[in-house]
Protein backbone atom coordinates (compact mmCIF):
# COMPACT_ATOMS: atom_id res chain seq x y z
CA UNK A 1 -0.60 -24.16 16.86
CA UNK A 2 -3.66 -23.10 15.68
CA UNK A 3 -5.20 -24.21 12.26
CA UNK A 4 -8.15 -22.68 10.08
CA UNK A 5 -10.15 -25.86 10.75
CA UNK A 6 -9.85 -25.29 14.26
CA UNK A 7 -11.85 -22.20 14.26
CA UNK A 8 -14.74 -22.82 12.47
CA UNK A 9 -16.96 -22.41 14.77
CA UNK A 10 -15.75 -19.19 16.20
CA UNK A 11 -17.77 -15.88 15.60
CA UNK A 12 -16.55 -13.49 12.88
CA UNK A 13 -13.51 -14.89 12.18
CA UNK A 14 -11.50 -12.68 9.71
CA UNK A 15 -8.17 -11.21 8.99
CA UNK A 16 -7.13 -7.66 7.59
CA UNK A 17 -4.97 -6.33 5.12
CA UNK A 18 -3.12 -2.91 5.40
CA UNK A 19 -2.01 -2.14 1.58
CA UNK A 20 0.40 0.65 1.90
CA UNK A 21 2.10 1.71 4.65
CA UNK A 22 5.83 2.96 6.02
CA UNK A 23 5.54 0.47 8.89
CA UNK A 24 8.78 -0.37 10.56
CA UNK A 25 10.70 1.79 7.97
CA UNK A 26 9.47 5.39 10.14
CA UNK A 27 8.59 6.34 13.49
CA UNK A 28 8.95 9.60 13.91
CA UNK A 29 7.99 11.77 11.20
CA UNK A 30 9.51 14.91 12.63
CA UNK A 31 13.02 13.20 13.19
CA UNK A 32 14.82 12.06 10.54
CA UNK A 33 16.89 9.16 12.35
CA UNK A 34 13.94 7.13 12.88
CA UNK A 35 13.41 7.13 9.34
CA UNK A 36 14.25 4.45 6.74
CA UNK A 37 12.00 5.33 4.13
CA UNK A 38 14.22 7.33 1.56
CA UNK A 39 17.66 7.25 -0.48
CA UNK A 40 19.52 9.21 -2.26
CA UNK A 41 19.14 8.78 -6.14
CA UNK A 42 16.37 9.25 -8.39
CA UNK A 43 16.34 5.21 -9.38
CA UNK A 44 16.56 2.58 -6.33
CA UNK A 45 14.73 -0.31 -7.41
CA UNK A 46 16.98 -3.08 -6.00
CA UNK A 47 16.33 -1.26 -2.61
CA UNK A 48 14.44 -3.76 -0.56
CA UNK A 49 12.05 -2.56 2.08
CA UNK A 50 11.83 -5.92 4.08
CA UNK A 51 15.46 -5.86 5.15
CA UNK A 52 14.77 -2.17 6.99
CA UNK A 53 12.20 -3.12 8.93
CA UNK A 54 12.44 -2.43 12.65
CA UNK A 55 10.30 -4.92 14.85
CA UNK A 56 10.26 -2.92 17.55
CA UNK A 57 8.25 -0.41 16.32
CA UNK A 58 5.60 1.09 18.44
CA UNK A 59 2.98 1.42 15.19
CA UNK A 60 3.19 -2.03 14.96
CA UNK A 61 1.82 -3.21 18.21
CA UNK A 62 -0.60 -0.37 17.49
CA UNK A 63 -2.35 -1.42 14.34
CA UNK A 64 -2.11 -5.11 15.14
CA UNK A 65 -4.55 -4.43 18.33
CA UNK A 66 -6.83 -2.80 15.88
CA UNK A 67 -7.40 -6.29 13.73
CA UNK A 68 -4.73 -5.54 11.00
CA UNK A 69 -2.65 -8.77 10.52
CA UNK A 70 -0.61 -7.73 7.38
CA UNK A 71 0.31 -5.26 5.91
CA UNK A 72 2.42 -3.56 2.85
CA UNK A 73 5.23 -1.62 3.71
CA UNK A 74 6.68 0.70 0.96
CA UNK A 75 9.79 2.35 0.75
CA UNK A 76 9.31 6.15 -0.60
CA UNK A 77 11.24 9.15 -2.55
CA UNK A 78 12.82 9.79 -5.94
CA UNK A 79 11.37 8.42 -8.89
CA UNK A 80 11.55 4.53 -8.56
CA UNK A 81 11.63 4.29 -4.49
CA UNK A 82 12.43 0.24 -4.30
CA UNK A 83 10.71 -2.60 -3.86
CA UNK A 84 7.68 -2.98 -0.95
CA UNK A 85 7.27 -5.83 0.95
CA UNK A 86 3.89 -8.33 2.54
CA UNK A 87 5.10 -8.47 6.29
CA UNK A 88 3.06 -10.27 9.17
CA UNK A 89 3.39 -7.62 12.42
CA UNK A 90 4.28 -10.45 14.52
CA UNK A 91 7.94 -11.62 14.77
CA UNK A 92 11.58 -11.18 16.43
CA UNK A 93 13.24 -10.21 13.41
CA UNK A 94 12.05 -9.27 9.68
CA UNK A 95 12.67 -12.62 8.27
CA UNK A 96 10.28 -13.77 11.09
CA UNK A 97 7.77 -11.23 9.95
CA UNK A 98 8.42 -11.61 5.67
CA UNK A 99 5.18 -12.84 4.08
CA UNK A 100 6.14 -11.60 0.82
CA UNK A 101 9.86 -9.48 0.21
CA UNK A 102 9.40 -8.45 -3.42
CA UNK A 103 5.54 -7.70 -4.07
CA UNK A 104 6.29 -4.87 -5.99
CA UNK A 105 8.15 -1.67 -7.39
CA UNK A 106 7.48 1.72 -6.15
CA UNK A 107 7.11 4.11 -8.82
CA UNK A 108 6.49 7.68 -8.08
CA UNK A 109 5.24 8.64 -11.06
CA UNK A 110 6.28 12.57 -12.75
CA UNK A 111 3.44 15.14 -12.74
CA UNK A 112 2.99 18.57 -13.57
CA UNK A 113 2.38 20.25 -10.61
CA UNK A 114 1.12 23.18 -10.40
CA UNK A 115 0.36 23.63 -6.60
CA UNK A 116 1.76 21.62 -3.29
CA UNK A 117 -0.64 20.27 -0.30
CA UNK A 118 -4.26 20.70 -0.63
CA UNK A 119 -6.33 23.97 -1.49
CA UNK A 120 -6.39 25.01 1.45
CA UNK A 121 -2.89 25.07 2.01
CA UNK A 122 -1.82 25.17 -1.43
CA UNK A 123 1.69 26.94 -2.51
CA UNK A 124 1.47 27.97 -6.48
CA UNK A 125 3.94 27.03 -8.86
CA UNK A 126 4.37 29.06 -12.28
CA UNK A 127 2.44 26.01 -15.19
CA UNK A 128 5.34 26.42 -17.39
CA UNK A 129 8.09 25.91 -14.33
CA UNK A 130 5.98 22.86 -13.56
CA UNK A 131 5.99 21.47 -16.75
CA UNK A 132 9.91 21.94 -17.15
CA UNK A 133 10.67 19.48 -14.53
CA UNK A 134 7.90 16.97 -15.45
CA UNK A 135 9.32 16.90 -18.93
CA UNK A 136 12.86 16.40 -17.15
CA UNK A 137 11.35 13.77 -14.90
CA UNK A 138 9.57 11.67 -17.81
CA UNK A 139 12.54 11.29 -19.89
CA UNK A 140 14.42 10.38 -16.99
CA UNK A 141 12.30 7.36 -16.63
CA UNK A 142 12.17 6.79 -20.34
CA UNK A 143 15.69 6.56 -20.32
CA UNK A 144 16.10 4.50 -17.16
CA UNK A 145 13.70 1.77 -18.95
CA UNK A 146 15.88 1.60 -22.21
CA UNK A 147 18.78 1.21 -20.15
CA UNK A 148 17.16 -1.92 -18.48
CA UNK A 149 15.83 -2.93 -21.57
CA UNK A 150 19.50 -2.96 -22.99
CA UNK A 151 20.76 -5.01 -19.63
CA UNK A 152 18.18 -7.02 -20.45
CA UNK A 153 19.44 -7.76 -24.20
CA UNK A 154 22.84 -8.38 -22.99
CA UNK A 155 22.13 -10.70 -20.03
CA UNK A 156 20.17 -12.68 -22.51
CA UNK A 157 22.66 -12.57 -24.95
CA UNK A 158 25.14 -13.77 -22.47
CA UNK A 159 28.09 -10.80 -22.79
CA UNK A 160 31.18 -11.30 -21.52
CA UNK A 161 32.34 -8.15 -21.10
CA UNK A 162 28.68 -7.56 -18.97
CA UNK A 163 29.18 -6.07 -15.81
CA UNK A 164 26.46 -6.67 -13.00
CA UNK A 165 24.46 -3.64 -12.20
CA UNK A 166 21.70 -3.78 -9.20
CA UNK A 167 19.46 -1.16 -9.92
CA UNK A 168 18.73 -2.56 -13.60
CA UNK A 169 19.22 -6.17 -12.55
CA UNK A 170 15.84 -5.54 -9.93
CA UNK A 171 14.15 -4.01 -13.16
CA UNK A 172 14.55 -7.50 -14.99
CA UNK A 173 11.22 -8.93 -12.73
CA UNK A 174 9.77 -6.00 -13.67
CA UNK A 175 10.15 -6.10 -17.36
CA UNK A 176 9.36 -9.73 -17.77
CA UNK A 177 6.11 -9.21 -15.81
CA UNK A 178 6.61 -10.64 -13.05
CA UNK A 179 6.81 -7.73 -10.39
CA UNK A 180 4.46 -4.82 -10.72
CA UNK A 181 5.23 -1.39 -10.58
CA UNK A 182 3.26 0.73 -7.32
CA UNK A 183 2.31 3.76 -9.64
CA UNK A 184 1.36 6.56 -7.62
CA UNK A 185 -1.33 8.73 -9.67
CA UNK A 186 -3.95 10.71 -8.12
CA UNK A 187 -5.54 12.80 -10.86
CA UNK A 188 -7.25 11.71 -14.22
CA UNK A 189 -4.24 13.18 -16.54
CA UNK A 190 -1.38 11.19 -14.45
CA UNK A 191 -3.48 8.06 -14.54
CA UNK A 192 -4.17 8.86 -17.92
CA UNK A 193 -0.12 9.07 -18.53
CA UNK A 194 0.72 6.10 -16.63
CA UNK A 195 -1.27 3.70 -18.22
CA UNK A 196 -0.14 5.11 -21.35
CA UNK A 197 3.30 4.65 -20.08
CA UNK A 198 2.54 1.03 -18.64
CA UNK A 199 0.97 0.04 -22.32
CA UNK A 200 4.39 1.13 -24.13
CA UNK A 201 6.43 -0.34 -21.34
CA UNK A 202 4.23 -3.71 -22.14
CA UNK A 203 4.78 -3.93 -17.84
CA UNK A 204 2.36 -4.54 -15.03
CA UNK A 205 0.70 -1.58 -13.10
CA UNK A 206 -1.15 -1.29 -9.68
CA UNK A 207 -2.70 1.87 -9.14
CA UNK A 208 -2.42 3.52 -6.11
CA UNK A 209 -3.65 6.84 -4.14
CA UNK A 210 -6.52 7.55 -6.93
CA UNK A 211 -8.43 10.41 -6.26
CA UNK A 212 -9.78 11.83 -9.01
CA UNK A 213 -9.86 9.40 -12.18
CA UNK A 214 -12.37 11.06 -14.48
CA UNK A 215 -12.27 10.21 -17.65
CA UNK A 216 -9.45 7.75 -16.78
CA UNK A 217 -11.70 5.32 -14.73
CA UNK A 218 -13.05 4.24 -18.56
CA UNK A 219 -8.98 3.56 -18.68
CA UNK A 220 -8.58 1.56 -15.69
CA UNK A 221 -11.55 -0.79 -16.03
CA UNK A 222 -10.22 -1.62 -19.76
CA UNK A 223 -6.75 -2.58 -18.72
CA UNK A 224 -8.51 -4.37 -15.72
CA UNK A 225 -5.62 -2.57 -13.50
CA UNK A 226 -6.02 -2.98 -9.58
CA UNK A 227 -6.28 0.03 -7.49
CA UNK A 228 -5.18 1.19 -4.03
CA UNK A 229 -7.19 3.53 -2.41
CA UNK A 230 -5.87 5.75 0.14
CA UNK A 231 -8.03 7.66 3.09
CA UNK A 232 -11.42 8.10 2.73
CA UNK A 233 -11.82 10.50 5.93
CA UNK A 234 -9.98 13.23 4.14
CA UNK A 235 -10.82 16.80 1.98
CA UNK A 236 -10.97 16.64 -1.70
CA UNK A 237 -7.97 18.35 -3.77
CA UNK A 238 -9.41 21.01 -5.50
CA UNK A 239 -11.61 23.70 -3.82
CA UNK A 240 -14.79 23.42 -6.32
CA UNK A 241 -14.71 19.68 -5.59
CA UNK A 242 -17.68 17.72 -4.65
CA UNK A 243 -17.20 17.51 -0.41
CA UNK A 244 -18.19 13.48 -0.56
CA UNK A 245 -15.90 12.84 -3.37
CA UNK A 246 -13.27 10.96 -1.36
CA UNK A 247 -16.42 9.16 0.42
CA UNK A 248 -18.14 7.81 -2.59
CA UNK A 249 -15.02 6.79 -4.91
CA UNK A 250 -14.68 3.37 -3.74
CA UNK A 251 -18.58 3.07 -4.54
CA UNK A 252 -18.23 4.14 -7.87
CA UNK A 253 -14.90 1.90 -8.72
CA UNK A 254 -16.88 -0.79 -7.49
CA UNK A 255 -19.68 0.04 -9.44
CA UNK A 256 -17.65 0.31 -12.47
CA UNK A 257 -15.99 -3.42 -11.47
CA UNK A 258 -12.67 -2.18 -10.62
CA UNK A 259 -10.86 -4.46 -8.03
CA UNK A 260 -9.46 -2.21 -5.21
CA UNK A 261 -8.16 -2.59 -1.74
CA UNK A 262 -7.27 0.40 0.59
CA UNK A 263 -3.79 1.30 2.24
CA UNK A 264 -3.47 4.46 5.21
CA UNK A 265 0.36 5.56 3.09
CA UNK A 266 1.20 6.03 6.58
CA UNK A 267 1.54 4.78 9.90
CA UNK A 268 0.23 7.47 12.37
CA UNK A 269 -3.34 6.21 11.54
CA UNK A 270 -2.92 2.61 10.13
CA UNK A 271 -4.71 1.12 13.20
CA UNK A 272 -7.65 3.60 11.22
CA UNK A 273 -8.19 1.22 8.37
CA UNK A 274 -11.77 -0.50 8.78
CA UNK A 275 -13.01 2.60 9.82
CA UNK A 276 -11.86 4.27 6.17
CA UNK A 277 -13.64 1.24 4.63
CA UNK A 278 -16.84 1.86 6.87
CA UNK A 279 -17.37 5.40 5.89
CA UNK A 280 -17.14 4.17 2.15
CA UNK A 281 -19.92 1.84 3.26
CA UNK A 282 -22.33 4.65 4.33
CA UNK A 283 -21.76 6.59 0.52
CA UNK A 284 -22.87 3.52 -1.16
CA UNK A 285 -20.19 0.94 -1.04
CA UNK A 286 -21.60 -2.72 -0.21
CA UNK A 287 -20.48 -3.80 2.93
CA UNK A 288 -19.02 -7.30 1.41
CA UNK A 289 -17.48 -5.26 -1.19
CA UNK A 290 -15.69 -3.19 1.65
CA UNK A 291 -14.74 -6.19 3.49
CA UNK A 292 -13.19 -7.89 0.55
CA UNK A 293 -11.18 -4.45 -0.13
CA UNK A 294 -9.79 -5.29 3.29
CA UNK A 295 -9.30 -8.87 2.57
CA UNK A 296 -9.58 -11.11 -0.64
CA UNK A 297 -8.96 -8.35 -2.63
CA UNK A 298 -6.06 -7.06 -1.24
CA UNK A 299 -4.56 -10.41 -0.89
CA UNK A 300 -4.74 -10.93 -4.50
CA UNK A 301 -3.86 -7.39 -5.58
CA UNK A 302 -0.63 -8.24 -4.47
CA UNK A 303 -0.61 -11.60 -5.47
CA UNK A 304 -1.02 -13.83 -2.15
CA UNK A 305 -4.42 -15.13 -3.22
CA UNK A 306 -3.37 -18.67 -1.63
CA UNK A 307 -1.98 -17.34 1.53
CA UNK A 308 -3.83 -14.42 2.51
CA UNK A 309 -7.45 -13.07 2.52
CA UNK A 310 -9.29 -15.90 3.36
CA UNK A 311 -9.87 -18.38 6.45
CA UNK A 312 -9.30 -21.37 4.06
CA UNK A 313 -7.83 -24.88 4.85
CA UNK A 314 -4.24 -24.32 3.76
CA UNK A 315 -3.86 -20.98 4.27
CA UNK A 316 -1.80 -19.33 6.32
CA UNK A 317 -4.00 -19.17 9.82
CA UNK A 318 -3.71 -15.40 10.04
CA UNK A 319 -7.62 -14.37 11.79
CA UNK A 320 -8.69 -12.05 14.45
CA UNK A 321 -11.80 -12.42 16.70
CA UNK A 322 -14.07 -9.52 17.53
CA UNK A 323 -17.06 -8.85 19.65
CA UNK A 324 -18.95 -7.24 16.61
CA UNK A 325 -19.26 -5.53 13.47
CA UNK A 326 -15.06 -5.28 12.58
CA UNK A 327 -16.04 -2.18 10.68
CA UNK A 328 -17.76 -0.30 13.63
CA UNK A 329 -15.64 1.59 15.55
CA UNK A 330 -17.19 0.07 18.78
CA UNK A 331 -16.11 -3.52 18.57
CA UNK A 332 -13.28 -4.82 20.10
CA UNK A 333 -10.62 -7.15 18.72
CA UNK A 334 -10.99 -9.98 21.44
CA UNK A 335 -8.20 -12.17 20.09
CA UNK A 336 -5.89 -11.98 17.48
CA UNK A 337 -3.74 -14.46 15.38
CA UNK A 338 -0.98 -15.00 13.09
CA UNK A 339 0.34 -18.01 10.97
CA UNK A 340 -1.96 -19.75 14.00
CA UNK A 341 0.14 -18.29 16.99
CA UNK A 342 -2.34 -16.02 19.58
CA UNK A 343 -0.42 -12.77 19.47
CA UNK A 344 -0.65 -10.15 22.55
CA UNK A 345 -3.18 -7.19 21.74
CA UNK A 346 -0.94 -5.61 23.93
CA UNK A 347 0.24 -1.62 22.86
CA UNK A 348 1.85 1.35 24.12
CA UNK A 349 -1.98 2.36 23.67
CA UNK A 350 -2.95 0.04 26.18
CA UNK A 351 -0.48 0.48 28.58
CA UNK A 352 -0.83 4.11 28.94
CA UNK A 353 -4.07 3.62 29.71
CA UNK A 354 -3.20 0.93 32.22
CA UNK A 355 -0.82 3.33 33.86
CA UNK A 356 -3.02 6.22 34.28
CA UNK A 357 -6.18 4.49 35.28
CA UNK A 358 -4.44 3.06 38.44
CA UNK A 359 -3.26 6.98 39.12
CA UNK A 360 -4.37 8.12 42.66
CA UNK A 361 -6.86 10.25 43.11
């Protein structure tokens, strides 16, 4: 085995940190049986990720070769989709792979939606339709919380006529602080809601998929709430939108002292992540301040500070080795490693290639 003081003098050591994904919950997007991501119900929180995960995915092999050591995998759907999980993409079964099973709650949260899919694409829903179900939606979680709340009481109280009930029994680490909730808010209002909702909840938030926070970033950066940034390489939502927007919003959180770290919300192009931090880097993000969205920062986000994000004595040996810049799209991943094991850089990718190279001509 390999320990952090054994690499020292190695060039560029580091290690990277996928913060939301699907990984071995969903292969195929297009079929539904190789998908693990959703349930039935508007509430799941006792719905564990971790124990879903298929090792044999091919995304995993995939975005390990491309430097990313761990990663978050979330479940997704309804209101409160379960809890995600830290997982290593090395190992023979998910216990093998658990860093972390419980890091936090996924919390879709309501919205008033007035359009689906981006402007180009967009599909218009009548305001006062929209705000109907959002309404609907919010009091649903309301409700949801008292009922905890009320478990809560009565566990405390020690009732004997309490029966045990799994979805508000995994909302008890919640409520005492000690899990956060995932809340997925993209535009200023739902930000502004959720931490609004998050204040009167008195429970711990992580922001995630922030697009547009307006007036809301004042919000954030007073409640000192973390923030998980989704693709950088894509379109802005609203037609009349700046066409860098998506490029310079990790700049400006930084700017405005916001701790972030980014996640891909998918699988398809997790492998992609550096390069989502690089192009942040050429609208005015510092490169250290990209790097530590990729590492430190993520690491602590999700509250592995002593494990992960760092090649410190102690910590778990988790590095890979590159040939260059690990944000250029150029370098190569030379050698990679987890909990101090060398792990294969081996991929479907690779062996493709391997196959058809060797073709006759």
């Amino acid at each position: 085995d390999w320990s952090v003081t054994g690499v020292q003098t190695c060039a560029l050591p580091i290690c990277l940190i996928n913060s939301a994904t699907s990984m071995g919950l969903s292969e195929i997007g297009a079929v539904r049986e190789t998908n693990d991501t959703n349930e039935l119900g508007d509430f799941n929180p006792q719905l564990r990720a971790l124990i879903a995960v298929n090792p044999e995915s091919e995304h995993i092999a995939v975005t390990r070769a491309n430097g990313i050591t761990s990663v978050v995998t979330l479940p997704q759907g309804g209101i409160i989709s379960g809890q995600g999980a830290m997982i290593h993409l090395d190992g023979w079964t998910w216990e093998e792979m658990s860093v972390k099973g419980d890091v936090v709650v996924r919390l879709n949260f309501p919205v008033i939606a007035t359009a689906s899919g981006e402007f180009f694409n967009a599909r218009a829903t009548a305001y006062g339709e929209a705000k109907k179900r959002y309404d609907e939606e919010l009091g649903k979680l309301r409700l949801f919380f008292e009922d905890a709340r009320r478990y809560e009481k009565a566990k405390s109280a020690g009732s004997a006529v309490l029966q045990t009930d799994p979805k508000l029994e995994a909302m008890l680490p919640v409520l005492a602080g000690r899990r956060p909730l995932l809340v997925i808010a993209q535009r200023e209002r739902a930000i502004l809601d959720a931490i609004a909702f998050a204040r009167r909840e008195r429970v711990k938030i992580i922001l995630a998929e922030v697009r547009e926070p307006g007036k809301a970033l004042a919000e954030i950066v007073k409640d000192k709430l973390p923030v998980i940034l989704g693709e950088t390489h894509t379109l802005p939502i609203e037609e009349d939108a700046a066409y860098d927007s998506q490029y310079t919003l990790p700049a400006e959180l930084h700017k405005a002292g916001v701790k972030f770290a980014f996640g891909s919300f998918d699988n398809q192009f997790a492998r992609n992540l550096p390069y989502q931090a690089a192009a942040a880097v050429a609208f005015g993000l510092p490169k250290d301040a990209a790097l530590k969205a990729l590492t430190v920062n993520a690491a602590e986000i999700w509250g592995l500070g002593g494990q992960l994000g760092s090649i410190q004595e102690g910590k778990l040996a988790d590095l890979i080795l590159t040939d260059g810049d690990p944000l250029e799209a150029r370098t190569q991943v030379r050698h990679l490693f987890i909990q101090g094991k060398q792990v294969s850089l081996d991929s479907k990718h690779t062996k493709l290639y391997e196959k058809y190279s060797r073709r006759p001509q």
